[in-house]
Every structure is written in C-alpha cells, then in structure tokens.
Protein backbone atom coordinates (compact mmCIF):
# COMPACT_ATOMS: atom_id res chain seq x y z
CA UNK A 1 0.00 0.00 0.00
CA UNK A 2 0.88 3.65 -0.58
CA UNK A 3 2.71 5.51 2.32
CA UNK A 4 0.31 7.52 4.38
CA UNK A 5 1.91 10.48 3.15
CA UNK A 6 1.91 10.09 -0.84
CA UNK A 7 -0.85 11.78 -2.24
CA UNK A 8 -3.30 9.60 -3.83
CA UNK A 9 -5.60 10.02 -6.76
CA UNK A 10 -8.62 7.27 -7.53
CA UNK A 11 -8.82 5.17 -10.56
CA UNK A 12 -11.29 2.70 -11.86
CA UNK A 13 -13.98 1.95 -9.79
CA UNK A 14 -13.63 4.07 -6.33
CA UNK A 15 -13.93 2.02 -3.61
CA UNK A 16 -16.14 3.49 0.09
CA UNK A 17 -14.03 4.74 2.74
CA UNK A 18 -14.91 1.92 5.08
CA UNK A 19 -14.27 -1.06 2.37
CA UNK A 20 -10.47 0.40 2.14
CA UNK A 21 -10.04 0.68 5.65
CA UNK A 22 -11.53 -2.58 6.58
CA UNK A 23 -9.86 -4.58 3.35
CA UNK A 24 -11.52 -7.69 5.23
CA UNK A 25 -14.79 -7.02 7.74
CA UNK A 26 -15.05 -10.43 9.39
CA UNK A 27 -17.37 -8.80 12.83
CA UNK A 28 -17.20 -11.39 15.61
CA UNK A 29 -21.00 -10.40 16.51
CA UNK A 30 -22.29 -9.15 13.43
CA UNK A 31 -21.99 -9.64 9.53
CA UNK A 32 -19.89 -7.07 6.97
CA UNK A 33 -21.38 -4.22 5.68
CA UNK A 34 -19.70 -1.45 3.73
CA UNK A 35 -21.99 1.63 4.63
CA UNK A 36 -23.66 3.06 1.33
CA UNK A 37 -23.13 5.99 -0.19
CA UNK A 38 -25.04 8.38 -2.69
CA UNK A 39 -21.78 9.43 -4.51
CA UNK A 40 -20.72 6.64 -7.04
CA UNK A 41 -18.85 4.58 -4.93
CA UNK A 42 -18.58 1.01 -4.80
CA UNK A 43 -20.11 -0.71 -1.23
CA UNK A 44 -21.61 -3.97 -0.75
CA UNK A 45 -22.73 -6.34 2.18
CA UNK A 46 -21.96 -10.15 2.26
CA UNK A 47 -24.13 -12.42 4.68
CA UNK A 48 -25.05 -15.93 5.47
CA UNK A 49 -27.82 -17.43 3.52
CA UNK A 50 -30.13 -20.13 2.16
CA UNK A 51 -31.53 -20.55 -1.32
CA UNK A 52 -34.39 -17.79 -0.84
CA UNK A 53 -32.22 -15.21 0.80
CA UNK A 54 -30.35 -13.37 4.07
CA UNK A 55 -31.15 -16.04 6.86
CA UNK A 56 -30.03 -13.60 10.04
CA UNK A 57 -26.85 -15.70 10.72
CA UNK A 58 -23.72 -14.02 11.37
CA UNK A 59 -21.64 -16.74 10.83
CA UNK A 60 -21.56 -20.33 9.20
CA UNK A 61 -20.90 -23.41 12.00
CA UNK A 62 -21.14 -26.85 10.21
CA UNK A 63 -20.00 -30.64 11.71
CA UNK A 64 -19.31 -33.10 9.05
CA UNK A 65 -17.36 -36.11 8.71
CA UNK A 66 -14.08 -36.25 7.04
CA UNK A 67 -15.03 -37.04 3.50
CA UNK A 68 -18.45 -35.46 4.10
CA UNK A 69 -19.87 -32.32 2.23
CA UNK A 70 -22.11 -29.27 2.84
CA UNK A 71 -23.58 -27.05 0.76
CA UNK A 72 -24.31 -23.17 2.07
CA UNK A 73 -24.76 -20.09 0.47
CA UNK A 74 -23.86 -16.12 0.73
CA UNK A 75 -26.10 -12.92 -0.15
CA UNK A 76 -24.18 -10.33 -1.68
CA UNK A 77 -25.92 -6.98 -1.62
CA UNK A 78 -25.12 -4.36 -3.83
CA UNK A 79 -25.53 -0.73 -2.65
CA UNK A 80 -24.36 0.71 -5.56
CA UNK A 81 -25.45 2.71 -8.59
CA UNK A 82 -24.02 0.76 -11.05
CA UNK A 83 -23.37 -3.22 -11.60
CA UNK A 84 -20.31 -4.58 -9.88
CA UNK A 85 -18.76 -7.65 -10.48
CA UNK A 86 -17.13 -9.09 -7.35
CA UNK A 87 -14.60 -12.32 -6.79
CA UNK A 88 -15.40 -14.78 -4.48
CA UNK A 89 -12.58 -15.67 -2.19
CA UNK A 90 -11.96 -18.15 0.34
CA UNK A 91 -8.36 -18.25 2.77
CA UNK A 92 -8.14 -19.78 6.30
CA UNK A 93 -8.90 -17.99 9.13
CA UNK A 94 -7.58 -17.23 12.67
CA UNK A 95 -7.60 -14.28 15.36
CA UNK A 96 -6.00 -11.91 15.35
CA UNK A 97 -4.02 -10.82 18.59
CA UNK A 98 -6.96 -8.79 20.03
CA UNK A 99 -9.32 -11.39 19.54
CA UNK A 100 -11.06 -10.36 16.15
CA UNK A 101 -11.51 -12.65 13.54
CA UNK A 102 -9.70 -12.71 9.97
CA UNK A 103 -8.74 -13.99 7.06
CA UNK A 104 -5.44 -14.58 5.26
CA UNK A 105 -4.99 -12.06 2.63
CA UNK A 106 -4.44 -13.27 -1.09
CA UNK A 107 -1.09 -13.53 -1.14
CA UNK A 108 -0.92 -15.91 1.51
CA UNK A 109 -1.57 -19.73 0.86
CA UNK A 110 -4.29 -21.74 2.73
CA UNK A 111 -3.26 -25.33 3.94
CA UNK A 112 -6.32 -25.88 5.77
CA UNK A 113 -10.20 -25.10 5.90
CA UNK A 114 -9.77 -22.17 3.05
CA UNK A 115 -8.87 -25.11 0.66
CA UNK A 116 -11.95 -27.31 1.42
CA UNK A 117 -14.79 -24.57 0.16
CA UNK A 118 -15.73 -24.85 -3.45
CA UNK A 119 -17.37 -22.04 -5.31
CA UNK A 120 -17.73 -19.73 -8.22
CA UNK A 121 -14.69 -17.56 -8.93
CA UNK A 122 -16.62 -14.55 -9.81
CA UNK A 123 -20.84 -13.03 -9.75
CA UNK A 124 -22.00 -10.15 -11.38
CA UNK A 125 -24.60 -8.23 -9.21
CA UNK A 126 -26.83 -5.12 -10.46
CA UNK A 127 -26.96 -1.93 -9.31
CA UNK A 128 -29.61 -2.50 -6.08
CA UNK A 129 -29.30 -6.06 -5.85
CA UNK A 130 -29.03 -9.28 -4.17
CA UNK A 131 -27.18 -12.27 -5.44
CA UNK A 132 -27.43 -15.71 -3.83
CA UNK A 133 -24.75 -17.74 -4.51
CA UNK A 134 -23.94 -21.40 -3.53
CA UNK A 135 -21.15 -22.96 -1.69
CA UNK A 136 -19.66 -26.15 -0.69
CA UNK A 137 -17.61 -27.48 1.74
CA UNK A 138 -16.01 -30.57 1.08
CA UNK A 139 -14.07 -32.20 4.61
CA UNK A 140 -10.86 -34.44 3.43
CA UNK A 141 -11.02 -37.81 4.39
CA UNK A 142 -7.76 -37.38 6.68
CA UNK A 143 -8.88 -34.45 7.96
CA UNK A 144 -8.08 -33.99 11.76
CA UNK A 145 -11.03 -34.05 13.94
CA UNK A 146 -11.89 -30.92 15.75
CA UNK A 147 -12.62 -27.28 14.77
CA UNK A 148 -11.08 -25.72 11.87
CA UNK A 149 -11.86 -22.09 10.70
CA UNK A 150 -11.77 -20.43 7.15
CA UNK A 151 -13.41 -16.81 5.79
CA UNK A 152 -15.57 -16.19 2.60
CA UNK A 153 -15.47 -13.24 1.13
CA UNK A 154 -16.68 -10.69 -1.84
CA UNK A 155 -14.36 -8.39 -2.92
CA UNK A 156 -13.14 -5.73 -5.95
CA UNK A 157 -10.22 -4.49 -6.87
CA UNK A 158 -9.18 -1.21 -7.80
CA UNK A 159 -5.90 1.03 -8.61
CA UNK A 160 -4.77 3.74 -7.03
CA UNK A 161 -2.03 5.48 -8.69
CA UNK A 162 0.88 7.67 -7.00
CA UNK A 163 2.31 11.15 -7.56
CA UNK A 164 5.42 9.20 -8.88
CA UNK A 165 2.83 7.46 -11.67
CA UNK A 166 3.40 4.15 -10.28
CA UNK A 167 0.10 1.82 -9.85
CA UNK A 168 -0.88 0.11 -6.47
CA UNK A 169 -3.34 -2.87 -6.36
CA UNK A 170 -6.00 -2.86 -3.31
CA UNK A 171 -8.35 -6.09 -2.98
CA UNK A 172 -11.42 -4.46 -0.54
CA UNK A 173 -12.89 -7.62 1.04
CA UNK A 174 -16.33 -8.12 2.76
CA UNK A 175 -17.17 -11.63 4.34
CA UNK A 176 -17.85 -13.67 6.99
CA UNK A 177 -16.18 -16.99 9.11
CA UNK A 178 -17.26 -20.65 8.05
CA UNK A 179 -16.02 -22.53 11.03
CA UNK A 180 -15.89 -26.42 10.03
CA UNK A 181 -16.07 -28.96 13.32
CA UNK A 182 -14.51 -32.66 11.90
CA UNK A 183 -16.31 -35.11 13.33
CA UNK A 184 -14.45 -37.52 15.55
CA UNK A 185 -13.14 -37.43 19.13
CA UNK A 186 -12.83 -33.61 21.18
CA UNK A 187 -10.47 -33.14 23.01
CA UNK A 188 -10.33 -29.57 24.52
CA UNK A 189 -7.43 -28.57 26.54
CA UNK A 190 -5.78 -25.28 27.73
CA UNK A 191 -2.48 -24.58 29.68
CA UNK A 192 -0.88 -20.96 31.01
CA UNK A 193 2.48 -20.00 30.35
CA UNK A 194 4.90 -17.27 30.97
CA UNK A 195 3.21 -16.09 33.80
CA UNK A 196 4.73 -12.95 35.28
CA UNK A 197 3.20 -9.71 37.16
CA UNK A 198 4.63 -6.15 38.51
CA UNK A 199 3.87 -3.79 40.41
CA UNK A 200 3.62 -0.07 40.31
CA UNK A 201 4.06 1.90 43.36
CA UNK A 202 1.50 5.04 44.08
CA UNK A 203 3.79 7.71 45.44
CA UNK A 204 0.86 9.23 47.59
CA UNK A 205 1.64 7.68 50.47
CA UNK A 206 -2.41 7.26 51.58
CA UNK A 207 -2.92 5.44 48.64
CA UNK A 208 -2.49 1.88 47.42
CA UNK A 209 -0.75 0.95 44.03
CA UNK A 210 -1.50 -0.85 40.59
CA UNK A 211 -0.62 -4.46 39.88
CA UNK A 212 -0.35 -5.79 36.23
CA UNK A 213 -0.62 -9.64 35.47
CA UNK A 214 1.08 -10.64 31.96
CA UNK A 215 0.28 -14.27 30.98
CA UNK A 216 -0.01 -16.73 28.14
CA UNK A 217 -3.22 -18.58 27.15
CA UNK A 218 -2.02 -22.04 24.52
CA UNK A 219 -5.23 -23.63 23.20
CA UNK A 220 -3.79 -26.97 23.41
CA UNK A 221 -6.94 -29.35 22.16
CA UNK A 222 -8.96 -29.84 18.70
CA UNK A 223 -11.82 -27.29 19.83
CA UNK A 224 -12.45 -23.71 20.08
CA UNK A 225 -12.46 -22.08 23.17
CA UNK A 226 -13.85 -18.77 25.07
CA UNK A 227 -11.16 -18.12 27.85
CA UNK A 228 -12.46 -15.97 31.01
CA UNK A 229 -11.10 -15.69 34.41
CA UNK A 230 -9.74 -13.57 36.89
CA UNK A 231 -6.35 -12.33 38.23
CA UNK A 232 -5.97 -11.37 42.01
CA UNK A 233 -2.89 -9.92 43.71
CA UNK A 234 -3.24 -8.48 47.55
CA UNK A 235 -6.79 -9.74 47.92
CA UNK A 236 -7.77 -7.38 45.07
CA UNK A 237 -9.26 -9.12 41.69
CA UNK A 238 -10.12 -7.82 38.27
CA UNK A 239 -11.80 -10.30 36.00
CA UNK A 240 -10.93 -10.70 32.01
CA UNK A 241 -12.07 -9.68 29.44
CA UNK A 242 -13.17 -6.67 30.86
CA UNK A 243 -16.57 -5.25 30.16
CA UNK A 244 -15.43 -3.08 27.51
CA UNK A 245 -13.39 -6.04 25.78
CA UNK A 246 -14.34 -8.42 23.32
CA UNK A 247 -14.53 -12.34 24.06
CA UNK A 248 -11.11 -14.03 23.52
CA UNK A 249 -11.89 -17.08 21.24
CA UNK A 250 -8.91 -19.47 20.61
CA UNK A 251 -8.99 -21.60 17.67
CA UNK A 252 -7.05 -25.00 18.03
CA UNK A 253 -2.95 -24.65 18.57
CA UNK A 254 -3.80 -20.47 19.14
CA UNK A 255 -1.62 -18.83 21.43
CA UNK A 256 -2.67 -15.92 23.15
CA UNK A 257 -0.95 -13.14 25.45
CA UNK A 258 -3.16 -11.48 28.44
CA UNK A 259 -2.63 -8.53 30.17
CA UNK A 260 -4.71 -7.87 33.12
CA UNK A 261 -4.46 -4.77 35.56
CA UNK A 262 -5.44 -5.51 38.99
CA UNK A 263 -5.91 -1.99 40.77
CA UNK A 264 -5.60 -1.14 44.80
CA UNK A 265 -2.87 -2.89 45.72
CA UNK A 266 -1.21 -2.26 49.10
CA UNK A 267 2.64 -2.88 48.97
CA UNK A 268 3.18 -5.39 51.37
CA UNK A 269 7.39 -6.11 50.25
CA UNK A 270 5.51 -9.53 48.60
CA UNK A 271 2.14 -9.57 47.74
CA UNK A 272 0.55 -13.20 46.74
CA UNK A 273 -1.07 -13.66 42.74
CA UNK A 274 -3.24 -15.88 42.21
CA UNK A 275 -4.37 -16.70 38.63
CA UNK A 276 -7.65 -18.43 37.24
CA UNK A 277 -7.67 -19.55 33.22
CA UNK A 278 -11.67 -20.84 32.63
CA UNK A 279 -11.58 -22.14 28.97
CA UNK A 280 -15.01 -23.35 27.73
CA UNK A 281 -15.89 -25.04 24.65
CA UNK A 282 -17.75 -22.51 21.72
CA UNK A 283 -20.05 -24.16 19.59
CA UNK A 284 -21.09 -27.94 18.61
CA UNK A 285 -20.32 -29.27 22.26
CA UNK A 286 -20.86 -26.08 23.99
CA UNK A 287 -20.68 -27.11 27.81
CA UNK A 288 -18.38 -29.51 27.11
CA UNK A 289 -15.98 -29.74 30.87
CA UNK A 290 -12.76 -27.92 30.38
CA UNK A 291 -10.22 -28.39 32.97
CA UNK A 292 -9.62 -24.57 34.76
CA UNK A 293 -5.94 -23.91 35.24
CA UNK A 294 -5.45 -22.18 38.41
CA UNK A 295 -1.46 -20.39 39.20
CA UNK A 296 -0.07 -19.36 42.33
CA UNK A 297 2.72 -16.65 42.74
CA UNK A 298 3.94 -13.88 43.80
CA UNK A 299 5.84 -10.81 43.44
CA UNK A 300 7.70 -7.62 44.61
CA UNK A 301 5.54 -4.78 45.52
CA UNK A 302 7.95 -2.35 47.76
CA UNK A 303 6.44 0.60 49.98
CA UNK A 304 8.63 3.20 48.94
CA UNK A 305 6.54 5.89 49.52
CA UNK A 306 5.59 5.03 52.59
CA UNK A 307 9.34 4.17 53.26
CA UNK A 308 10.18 7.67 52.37
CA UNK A 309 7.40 9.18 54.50
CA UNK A 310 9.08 6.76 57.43
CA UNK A 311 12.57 7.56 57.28
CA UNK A 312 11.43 11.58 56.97
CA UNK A 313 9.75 10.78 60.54
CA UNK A 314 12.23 9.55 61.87
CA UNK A 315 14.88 12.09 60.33
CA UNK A 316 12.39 14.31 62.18
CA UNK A 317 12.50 12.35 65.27
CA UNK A 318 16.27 11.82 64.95
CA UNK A 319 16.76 15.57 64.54
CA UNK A 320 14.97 16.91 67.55
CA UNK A 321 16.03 13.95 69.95
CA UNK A 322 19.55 15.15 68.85
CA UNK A 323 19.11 19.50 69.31
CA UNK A 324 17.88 18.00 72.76
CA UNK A 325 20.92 16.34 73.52
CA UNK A 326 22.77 19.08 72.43
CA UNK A 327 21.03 21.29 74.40
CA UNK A 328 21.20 19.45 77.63
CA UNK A 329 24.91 19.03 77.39
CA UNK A 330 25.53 22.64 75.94
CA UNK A 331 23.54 23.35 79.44
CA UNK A 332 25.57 20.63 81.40
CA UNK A 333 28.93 22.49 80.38
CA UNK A 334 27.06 25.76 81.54
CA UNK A 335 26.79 24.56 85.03
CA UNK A 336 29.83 22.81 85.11
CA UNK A 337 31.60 26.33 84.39
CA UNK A 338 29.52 28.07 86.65
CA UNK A 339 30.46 25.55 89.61
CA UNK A 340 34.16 25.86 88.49
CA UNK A 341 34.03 29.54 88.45
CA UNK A 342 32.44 29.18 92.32
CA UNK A 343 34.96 26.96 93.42
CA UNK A 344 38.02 29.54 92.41
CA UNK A 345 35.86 32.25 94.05
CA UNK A 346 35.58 30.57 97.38
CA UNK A 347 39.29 29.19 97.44
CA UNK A 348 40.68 32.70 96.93
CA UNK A 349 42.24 34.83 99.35
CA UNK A 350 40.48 37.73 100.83
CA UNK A 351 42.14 40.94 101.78
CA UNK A 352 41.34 42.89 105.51
C-alpha cells in the first residue's frame, strides 16, 4: 500500500471509505457491511444465507465427517449505482491478537479449511441487488477431527495510482467466518504459560498501588475455546475480558498473550497472585468440561513511599532527639563552668 503520506488520486472503480479501511470485515457479533453511499462509490454487504435469501446468521458453524460435504450459500448486496462484479474468495482464518476474527490475505496460501470450500470464482450483481450464490464445503477424508476455521469473502479491486505514476493494487474484502467442526473425538485442553506480574508503586503515600498480570493462554486441544477468568494480587481481583473487551476465542494450537491490571494494591514487600484460566468449549459441544488452570505466585511490591514518608519521621525524630541532647549538654557544660568559676571564688584569698 501507498505511504500515508503520498498523495493519492482514484482510478477505476472508487472504492467506500470503510471497504479500504476494513480490506476484510469479518465482525465477531455481526456480519460485513460497507456503509452506502449516494456518490458513485462502490459498497456492498456479504451475509449468510439459504436458497431464498439473508437467513439472520452471522456466521456459518457446520460438523461433518471427514469425506463429508455441505452445501451453504452467501447474499451479496449491492448498494451501488451501477453493476459490480465481485470475486469470491476463500483463505483460512484465525484471530488476530486482540481477539477479532480474519482472514489470510491473497497472497498468503491456505493449507487448511480455506482449501476445502468450493465455489464460483466470480458473480455479477446489479446496481440495487441481491445475489445468492452457492457454496460447498467438502471435509478431506484425513482431515483432523476438531474445529477448523476459514473466511468467505466478496471483494473488488481497484488502482490507485501515486504522484510518482506508479500503480498500487488494493483487494477491498467483505465476508464472513465458516467454522468447520470434523467429526471424531474432542479433546479440549488449555495450559498458562509465561506467567509474570509487577507492580507499580503510588507515590501518595495514603494510597495503594497498581498491579499488572502478563500471561499466556495455549489452546492446546482440537476445539475452540472462550477463555475468562480472573487475576488477584493483595486480595484485590479484576476479571478478564473486561466489560469493555471483546470475548477471547482461541482456535485450536492459538496462542494468546493477556494482560490484566489488577488496581488497589497495598505494597506489602511480597504480595501473593493468584491466577484463574476458565476455557469453555464454543459451539457444537458447547458445555463440554474444560479443565480450569489455576497459578499461584507472587511478586515484589515495595512501599517506597511510605518508606520515604518513614525515614522523613524519623529524620524528624532523629533531629529533635539530637538539638535536645545538644542542648542538655551545651547546658551541662554551663553549670559545670559556673560551679568551676564558684569553686576559684571561694578558694581565693580575701584581703582585711
């Protein structure tokens, strides 16, 4: 792609705004749409479907048995003002680190579910219309048995050409996940790795620090699962997701890294973590018992602001326990003098 600060003129069909940025719109809760516009531009939707039409499905789930075949179909809606003809595209499919699904891009090869979908290579669709078109998925006989995930998609292409005259290819994709469950036995499994946590110290001495628990989630079975749990350091404990996060879905041999801030701490010189890693099963099986893992550690979490406010105490302390020792002897050398001077008084002479 062009660097974000070479000008860029439009050629051939112009593409919306949304469709460039999102070059693949796979929602985890809700199918693609490229938003319509009024100006010319190029913006479709691609959903789930049967024969007659849209069905309301975000997604495609289908179990078969290796060697087995399914036949499903997509809507393509065209928004435009003109007719657009759009290739159909299949890759496999994963997530990405922040838990939203994708799909391989073009110039990456599929080895797995992206190579088991069979369907047209290309539709034409009119200005204002919907085209249905068919698909199959066909399961290899020595397929593994367990989930495997692959995207569908519509997309165009169109040029965009430099200040420099040179000519840049961008395929806009709009699609949705087919996720494929072999038939055979499940197995799901996760484990935790590279746990670690630290600790950051509030320098208001009245107030109680941040903890931060780092840790890996390995999806270590044939199925997909939904991890949830909760960290807890110092008797304080913040569950994950959060409530403004998306679910974290790990597809088979997925690996995962978590980052969870645990807030309030007290520094305590070691404060105790405790970890919880609840992986459930998504889809065909839902339910299905998943071993939690559960970690216990620790780790560092030094007072230094109250350590500061301490030793300024007793600096305090120290300092006026010491001017009163000075003053007492300071006084003590007084009255020594004074009884010295009285002595030589009294011992001397006195004339008639």
């Amino acid at each position: 792609m062009a660097s974000p600060t070479t000008p860029i003129r439009r050629a051939l069909p112009r593409v919306s705004a949304l469709a460039l940025v999102l070059l693949l719109a796979l929602g985890a809760s809700a199918p693609a749409l490229a938003e319509a516009q009024d100006d010319g531009t190029v913006t479709w939707s691609v959903r789930p479907a049967d024969a007659s039409g849209e069905d309301g499905r975000a997604w495609v789930e289908q179990e078969l048995d290796p060697g087995a075949s399914a036949t499903e179909h997509l809507a393509i809606r065209n928004f435009s003002e003109q007719e657009v003809t759009f290739r159909i595209t299949t890759a496999d499919a994963y997530f990405q680190e922040n838990g939203r699904f994708s799909m391989l891009p073009s110039t990456e090869e599929s080895v797995d579910a992206g190579t088991w979908i069979d369907v047209v290579d290309e539709v034409v669709v009119g200005a204002g219309e919907v085209e249905i078109v068919p698909f199959t998925t066909t399961v290899p006989e020595n397929a593994t048995p367990g989930d495997h995930a692959a995207g569908i998609a519509a997309s165009i292409l169109s040029q965009q050409v430099g200040e420099d005259g040179s000519s840049v290819g961008v395929e806009s994709r709009v699609g949705f996940r087919v996720m494929t469950r072999v038939a055979g036995e499940l197995t799901p499994s996760a484990s935790v790795e590279a746990v670690s946590s630290e600790y950051d110290v509030s320098w208001n001495p009245l107030a109680p620090g941040d903890a931060v628990v780092r840790f890996e989630v390995v999806n270590s079975g044939n199925t997909r699962l939904m991890v949830t749990g909760t960290a807890a350091a110092g008797g304080r404990e913040s569950a994950f997701p959060g409530p403004d996060e998306i679910d974290q879905e790990l597809l088979p041999g997925d690996r995962r890294t978590f980052t969870v801030p645990v807030d309030d701490v007290w520094p305590l010189f070691s404060v105790p973590v405790e970890l919880e890693v609840v992986p459930t099963v998504v889809g065909e099986g839902e339910g299905t018992p998943v071993d939690a893992v559960r970690i216990e550690t620790g780790m560092w979490a030094i007072p230094w602001s109250q350590l500061a406010v301490l030793a300024g105490i007793a600096l305090i302390v120290g300092s006026g326990v010491w001017g009163r020792r000075r003053s007492r002897r300071r006084i003590e050398r007084l009255l020594a003098q004074a009884r010295e001077e009285g002595r030589r008084e009294a011992a001397a002479p006195t004339g008639d």
